[in-house]
N, C-alpha and C. Protein backbone atom coordinates (compact mmCIF):
# COMPACT_ATOMS: atom_id res chain seq x y z
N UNK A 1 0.27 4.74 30.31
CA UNK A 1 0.65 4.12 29.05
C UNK A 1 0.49 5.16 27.94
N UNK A 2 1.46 5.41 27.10
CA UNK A 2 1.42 6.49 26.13
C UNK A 2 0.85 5.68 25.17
N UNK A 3 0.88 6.64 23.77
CA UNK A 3 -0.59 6.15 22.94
C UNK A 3 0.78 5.17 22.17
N UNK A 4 1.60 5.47 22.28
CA UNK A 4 3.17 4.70 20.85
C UNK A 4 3.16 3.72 21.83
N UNK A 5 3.07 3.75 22.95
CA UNK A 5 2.62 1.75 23.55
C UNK A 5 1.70 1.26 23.49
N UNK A 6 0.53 1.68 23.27
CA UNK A 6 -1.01 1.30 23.39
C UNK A 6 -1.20 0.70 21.51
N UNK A 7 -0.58 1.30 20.89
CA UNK A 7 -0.70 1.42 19.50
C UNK A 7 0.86 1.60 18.74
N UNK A 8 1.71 0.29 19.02
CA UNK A 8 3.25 0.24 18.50
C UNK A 8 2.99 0.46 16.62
N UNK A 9 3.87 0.53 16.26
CA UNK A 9 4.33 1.22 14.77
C UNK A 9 4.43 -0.62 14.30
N UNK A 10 4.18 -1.04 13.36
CA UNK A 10 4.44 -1.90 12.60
C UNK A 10 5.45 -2.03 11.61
N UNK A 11 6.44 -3.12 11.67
CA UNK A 11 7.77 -3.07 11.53
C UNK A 11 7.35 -2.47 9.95
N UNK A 12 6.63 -3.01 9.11
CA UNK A 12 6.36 -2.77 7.72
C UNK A 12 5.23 -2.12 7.09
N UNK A 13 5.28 -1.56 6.34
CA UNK A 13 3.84 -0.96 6.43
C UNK A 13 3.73 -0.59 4.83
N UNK A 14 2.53 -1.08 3.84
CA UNK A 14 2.28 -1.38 2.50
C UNK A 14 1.03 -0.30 1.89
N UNK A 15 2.04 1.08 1.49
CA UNK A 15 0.68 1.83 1.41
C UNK A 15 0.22 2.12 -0.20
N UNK A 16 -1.11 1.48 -0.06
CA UNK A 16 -1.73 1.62 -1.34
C UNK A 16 -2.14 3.03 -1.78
N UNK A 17 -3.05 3.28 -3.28
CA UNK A 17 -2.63 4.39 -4.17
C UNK A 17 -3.57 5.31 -3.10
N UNK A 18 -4.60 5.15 -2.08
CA UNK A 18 -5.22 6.25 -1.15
C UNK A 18 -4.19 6.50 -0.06
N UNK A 19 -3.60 5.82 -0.11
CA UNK A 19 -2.10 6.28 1.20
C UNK A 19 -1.47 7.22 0.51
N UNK A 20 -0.86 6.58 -0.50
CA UNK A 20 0.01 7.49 -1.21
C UNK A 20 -0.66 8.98 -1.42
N UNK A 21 -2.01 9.41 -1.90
CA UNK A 21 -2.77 10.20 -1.85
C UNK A 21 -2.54 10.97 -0.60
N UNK A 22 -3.18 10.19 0.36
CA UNK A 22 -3.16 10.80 1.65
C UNK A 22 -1.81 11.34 1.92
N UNK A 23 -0.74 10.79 2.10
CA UNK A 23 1.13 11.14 2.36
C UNK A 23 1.17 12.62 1.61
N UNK A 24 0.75 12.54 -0.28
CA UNK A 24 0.76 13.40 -0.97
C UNK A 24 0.41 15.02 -0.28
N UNK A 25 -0.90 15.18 0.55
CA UNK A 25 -1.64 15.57 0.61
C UNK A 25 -1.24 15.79 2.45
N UNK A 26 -0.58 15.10 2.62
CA UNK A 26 -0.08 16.20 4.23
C UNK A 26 -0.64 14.66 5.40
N UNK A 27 -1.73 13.53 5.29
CA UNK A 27 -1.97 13.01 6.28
C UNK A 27 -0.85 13.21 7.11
N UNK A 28 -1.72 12.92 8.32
CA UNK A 28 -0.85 13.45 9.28
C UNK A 28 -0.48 11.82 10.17
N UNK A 29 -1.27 10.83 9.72
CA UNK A 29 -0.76 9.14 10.05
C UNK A 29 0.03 8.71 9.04
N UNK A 30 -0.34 9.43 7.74
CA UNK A 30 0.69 8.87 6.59
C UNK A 30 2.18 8.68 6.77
N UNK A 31 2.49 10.80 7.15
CA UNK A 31 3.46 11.15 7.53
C UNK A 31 3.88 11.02 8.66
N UNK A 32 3.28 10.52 9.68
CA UNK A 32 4.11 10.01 10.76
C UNK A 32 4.89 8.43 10.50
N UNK A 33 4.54 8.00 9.79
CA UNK A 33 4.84 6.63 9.43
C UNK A 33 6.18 6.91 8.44
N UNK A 34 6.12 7.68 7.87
CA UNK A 34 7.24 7.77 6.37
C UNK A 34 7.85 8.70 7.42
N UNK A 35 8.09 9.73 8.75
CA UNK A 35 8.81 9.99 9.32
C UNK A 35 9.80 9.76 10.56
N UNK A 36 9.08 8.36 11.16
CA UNK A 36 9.05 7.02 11.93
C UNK A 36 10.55 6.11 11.15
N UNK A 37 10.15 6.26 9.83
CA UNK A 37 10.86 5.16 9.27
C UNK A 37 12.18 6.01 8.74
N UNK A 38 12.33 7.26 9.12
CA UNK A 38 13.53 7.82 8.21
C UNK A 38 13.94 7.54 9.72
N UNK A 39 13.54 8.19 10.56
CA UNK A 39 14.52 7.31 12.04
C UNK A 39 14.72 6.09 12.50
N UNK A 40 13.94 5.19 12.23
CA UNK A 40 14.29 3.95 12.84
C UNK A 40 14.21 2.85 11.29
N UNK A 41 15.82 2.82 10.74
CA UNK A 41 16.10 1.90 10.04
C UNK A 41 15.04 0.76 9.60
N UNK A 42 14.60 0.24 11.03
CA UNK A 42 14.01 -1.06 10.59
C UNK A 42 12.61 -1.59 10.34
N UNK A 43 11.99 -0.43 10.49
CA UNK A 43 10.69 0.43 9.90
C UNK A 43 11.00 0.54 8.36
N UNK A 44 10.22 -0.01 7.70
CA UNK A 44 10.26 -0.02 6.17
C UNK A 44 8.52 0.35 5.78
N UNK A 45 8.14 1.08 4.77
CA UNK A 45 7.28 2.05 4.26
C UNK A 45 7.68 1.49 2.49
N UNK A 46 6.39 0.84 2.01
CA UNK A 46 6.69 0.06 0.64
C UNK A 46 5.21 0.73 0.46
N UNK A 47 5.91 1.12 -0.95
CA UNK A 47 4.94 1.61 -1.77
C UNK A 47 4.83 0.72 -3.15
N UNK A 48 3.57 0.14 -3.71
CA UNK A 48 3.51 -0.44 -4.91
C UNK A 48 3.96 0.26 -6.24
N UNK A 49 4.48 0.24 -7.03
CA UNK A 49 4.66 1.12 -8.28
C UNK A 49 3.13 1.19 -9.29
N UNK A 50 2.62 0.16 -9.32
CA UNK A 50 1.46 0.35 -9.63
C UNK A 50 0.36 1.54 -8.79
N UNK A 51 0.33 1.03 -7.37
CA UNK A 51 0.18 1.97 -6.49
C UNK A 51 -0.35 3.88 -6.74
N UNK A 52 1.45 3.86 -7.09
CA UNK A 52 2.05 5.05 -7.34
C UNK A 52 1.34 5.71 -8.52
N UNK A 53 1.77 4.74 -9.58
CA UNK A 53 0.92 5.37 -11.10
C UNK A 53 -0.38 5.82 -10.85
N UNK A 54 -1.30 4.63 -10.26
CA UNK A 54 -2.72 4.92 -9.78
C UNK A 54 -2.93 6.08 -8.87
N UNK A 55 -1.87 6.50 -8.25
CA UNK A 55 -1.85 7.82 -7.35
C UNK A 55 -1.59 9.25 -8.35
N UNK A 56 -0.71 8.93 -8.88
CA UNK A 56 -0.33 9.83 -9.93
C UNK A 56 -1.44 10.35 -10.95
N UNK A 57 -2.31 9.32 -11.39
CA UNK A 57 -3.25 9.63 -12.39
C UNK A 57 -4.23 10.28 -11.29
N UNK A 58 -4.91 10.31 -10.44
CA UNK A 58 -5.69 11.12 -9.60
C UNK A 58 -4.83 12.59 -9.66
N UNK A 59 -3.43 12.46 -9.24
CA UNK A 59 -3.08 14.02 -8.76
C UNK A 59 -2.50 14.36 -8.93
N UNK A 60 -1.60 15.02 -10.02
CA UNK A 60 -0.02 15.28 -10.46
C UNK A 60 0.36 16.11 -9.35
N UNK A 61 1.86 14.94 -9.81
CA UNK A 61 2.71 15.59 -8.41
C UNK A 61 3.05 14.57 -7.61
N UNK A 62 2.00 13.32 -7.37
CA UNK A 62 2.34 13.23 -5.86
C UNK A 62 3.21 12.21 -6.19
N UNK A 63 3.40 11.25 -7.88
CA UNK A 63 4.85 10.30 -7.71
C UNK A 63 5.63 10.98 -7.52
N UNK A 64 6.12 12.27 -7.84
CA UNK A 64 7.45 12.92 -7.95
C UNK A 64 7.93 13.55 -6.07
N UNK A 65 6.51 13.63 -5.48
CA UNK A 65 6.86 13.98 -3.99
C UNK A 65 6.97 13.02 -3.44
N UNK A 66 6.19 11.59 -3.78
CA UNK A 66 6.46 10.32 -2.77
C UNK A 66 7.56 9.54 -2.86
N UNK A 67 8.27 9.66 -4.32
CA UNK A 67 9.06 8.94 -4.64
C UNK A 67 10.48 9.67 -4.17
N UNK A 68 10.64 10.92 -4.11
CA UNK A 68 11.61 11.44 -3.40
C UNK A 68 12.58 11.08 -1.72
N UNK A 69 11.23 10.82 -1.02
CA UNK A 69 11.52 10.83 0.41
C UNK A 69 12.22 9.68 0.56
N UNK A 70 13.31 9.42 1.07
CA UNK A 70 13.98 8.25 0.96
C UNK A 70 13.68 7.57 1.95
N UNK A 71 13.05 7.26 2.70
CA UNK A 71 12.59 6.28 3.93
C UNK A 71 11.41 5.23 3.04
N UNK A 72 10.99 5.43 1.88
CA UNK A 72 9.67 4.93 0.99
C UNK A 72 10.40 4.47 -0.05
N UNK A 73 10.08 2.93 -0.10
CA UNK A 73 10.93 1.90 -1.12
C UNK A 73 9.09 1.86 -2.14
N UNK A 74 9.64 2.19 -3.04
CA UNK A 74 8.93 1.91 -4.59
C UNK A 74 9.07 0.48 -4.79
N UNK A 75 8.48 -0.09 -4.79
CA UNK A 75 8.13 -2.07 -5.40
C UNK A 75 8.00 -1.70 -6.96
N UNK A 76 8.54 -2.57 -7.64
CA UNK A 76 8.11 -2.75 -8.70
C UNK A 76 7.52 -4.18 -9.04
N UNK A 77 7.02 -4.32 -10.49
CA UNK A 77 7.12 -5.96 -11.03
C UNK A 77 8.24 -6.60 -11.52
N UNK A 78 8.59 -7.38 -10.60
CA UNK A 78 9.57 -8.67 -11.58
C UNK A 78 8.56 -9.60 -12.22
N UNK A 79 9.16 -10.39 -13.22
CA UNK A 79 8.58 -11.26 -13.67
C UNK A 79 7.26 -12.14 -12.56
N UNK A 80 8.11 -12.80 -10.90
CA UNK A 80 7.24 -13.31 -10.11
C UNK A 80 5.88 -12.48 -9.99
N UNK A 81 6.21 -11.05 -9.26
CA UNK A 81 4.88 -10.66 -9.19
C UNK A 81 3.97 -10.24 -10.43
N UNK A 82 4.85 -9.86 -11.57
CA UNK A 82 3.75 -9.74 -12.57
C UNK A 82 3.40 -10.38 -13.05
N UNK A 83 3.30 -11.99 -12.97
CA UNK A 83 2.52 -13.02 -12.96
C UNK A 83 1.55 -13.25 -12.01
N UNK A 84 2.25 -13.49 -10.69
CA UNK A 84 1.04 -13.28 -9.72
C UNK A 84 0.28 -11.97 -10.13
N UNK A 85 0.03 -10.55 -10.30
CA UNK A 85 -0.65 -9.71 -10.19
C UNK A 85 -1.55 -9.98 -11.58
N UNK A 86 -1.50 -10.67 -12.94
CA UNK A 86 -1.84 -10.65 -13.69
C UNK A 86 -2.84 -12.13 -13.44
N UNK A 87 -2.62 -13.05 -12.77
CA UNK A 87 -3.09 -14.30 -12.16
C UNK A 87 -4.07 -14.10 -11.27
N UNK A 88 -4.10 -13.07 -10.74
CA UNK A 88 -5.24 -12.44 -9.86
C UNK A 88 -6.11 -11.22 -10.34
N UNK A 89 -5.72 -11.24 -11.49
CA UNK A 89 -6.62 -10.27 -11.95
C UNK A 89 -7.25 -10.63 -13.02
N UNK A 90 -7.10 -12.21 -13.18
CA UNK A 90 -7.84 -12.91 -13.98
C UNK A 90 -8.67 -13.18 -13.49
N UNK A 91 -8.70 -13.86 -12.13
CA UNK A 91 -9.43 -14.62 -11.26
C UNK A 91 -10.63 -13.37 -10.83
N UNK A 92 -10.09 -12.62 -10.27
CA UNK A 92 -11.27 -11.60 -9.79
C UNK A 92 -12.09 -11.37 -11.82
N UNK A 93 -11.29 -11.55 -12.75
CA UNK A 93 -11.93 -10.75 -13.84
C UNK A 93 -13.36 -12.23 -13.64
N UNK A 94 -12.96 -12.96 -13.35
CA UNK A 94 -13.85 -14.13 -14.17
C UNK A 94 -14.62 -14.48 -12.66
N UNK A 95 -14.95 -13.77 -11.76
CA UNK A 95 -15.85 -13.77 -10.64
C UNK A 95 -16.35 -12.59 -10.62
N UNK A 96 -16.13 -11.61 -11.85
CA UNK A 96 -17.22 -10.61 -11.44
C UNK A 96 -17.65 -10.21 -13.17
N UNK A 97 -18.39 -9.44 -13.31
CA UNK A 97 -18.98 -8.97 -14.91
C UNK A 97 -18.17 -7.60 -15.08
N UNK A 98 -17.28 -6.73 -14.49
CA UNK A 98 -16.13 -5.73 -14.44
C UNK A 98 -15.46 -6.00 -15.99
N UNK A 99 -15.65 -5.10 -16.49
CA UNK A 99 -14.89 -4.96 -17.91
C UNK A 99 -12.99 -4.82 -16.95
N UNK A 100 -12.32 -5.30 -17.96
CA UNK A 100 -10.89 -5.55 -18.53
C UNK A 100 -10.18 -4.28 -17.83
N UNK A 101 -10.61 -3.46 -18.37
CA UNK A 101 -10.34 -1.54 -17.93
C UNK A 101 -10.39 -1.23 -16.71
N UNK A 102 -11.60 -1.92 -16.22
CA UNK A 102 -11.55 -1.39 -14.62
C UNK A 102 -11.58 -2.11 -13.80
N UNK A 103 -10.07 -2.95 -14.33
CA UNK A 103 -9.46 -4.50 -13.01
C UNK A 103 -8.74 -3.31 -12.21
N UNK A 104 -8.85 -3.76 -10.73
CA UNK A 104 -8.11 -3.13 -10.18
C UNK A 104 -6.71 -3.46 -9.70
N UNK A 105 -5.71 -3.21 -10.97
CA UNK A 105 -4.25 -3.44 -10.74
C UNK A 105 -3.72 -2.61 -9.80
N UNK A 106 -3.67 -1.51 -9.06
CA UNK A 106 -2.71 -1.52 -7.91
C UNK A 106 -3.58 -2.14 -6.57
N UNK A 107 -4.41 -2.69 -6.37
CA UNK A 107 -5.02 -3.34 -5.67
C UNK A 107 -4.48 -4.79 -5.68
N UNK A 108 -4.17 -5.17 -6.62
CA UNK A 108 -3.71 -6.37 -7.10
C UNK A 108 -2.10 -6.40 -6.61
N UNK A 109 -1.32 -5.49 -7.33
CA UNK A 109 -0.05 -5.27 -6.50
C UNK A 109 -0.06 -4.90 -5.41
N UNK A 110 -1.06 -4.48 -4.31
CA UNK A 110 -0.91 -4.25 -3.18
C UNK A 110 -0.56 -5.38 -2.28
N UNK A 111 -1.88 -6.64 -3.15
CA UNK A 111 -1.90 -7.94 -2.64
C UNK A 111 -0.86 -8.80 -2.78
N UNK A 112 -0.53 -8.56 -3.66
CA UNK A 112 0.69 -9.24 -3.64
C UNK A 112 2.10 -9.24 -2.54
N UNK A 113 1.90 -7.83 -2.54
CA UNK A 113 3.18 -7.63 -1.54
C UNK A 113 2.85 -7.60 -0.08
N UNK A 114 1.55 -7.47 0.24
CA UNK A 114 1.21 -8.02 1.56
C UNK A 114 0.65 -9.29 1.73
N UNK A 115 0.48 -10.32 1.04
CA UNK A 115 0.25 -11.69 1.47
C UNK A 115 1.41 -12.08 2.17
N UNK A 116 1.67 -13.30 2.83
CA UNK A 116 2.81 -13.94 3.74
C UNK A 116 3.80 -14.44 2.14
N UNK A 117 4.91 -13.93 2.76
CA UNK A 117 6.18 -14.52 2.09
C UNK A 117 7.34 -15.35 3.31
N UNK A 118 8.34 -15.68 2.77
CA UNK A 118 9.26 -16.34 3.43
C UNK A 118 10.00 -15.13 4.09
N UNK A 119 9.77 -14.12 3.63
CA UNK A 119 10.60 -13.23 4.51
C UNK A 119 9.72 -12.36 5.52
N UNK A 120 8.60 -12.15 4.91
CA UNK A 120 7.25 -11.58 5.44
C UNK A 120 6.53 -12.63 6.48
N UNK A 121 6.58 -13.97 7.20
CA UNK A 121 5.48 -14.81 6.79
C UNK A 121 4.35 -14.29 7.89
N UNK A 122 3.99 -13.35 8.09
CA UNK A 122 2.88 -12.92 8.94
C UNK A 122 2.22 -11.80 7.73
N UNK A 123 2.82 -11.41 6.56
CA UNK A 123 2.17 -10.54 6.11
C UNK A 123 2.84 -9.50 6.25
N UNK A 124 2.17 -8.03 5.18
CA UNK A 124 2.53 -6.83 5.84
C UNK A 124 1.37 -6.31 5.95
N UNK A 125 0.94 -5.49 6.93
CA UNK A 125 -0.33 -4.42 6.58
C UNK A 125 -0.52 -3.61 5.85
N UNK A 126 -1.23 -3.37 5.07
CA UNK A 126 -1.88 -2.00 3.85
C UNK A 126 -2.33 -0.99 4.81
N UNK A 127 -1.78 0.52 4.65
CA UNK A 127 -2.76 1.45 5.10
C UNK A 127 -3.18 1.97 4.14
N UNK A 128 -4.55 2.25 3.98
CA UNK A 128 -5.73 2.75 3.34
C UNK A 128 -6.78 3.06 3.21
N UNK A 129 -7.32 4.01 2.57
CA UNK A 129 -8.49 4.74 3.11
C UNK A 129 -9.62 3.83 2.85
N UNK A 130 -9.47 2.93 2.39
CA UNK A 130 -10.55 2.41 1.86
C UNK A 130 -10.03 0.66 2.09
N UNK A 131 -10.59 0.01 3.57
CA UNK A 131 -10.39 -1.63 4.04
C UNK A 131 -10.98 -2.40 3.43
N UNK A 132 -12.63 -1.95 2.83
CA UNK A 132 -13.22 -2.92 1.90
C UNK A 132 -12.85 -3.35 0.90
N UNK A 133 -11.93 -2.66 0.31
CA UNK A 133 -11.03 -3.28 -0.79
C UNK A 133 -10.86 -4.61 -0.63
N UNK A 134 -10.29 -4.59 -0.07
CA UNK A 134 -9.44 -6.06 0.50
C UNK A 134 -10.33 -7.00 1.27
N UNK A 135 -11.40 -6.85 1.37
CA UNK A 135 -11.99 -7.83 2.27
C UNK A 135 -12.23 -9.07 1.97
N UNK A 136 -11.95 -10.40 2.83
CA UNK A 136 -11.75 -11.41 1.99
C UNK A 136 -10.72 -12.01 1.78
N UNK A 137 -9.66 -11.17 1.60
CA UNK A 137 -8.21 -11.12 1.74
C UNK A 137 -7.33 -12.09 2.69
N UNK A 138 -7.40 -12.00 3.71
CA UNK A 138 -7.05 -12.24 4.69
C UNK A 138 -5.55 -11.29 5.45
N UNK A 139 -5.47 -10.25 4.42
CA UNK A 139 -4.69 -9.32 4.57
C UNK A 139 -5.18 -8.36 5.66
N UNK A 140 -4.22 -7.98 6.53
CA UNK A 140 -4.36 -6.54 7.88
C UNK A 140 -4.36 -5.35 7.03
N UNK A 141 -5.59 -4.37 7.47
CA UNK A 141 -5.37 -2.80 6.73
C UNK A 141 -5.13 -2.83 7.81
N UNK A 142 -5.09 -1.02 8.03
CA UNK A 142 -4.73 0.00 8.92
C UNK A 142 -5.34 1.34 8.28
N UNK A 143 -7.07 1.70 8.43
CA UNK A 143 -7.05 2.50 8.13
C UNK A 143 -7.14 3.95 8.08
N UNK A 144 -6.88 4.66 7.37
CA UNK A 144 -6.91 6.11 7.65
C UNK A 144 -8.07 6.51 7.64
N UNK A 145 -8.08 7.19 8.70
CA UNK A 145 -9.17 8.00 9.38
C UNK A 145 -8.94 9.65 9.11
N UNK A 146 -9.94 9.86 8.48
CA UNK A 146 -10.36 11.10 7.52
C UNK A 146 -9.77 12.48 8.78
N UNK A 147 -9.36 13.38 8.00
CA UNK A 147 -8.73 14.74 8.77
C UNK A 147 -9.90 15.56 8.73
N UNK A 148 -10.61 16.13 9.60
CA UNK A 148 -11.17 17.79 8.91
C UNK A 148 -10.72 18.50 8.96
């Protein structure tokens, strides 16, 4: 059994602003995934735009390299999710003592786009370096495991 049967590719895959980091930066699971999906059509690689910004402010450069590769669809806010993302970032504001400043909005848009939808309804998975984020969630990570 090869390891791509033991461990199949997930039709969708939702990478938050440490993915994007990681992709930026050469991972080598990132980029198999965003190179997976330039071959097989039905492999989709969604990146949050919030996400992105939050990636961007860590590292110039890496919106302008992630946003290039055309196999990686940029999400933005429509009105729906930037209600939901602003609706959940009330809720977490008023369950924790976290000043206003340091809500975590692409965390928030992450959630959003991986909870179950009508077109989604199993979800999508987040890969990211960091699963505790989300815990609680009831959302699937996938996470990246550090290079030396």
């Amino acid at each position: 059994m090869t390891e791509d049967e033991r461990y199949p590719l997930p039709r969708a895959v939702i990478f938050d602003d440490t993915a994007a980091l990681a992709l930026g930066a050469g991972d080598s699971m990132a980029s198999r995934l965003v190179v997976e999906a330039e071959k097989d059509p039905s492999l989709r690689v969604y990146i949050p735009a919030v996400s992105l910004a939050a990636a961007e402010r860590e590292r110039a450069g890496v919106a302008e390299h992630v946003g290039a590769l055309p196999s990686v669809n940029i999400e933005g806010l429509d009105f729906a999710a930037a209600t939901a993302v602003g609706k959940r970032l009330r809720a977490a504001q008023g369950a924790s003592d976290r000043d206003k400043d340091e809500a975590d909005w692409s965390g928030a848009h992450v959630l959003r786009l991986a909870l179950p939808t009508v077109e989604w309804p199993r979800g999508r998975p987040v890969l990211t370096r960091t699963p505790m984020r989300y815990r609680g969630t009831g959302i699937r990570t996938i996470r990246i495991v550090e290079q030396n």
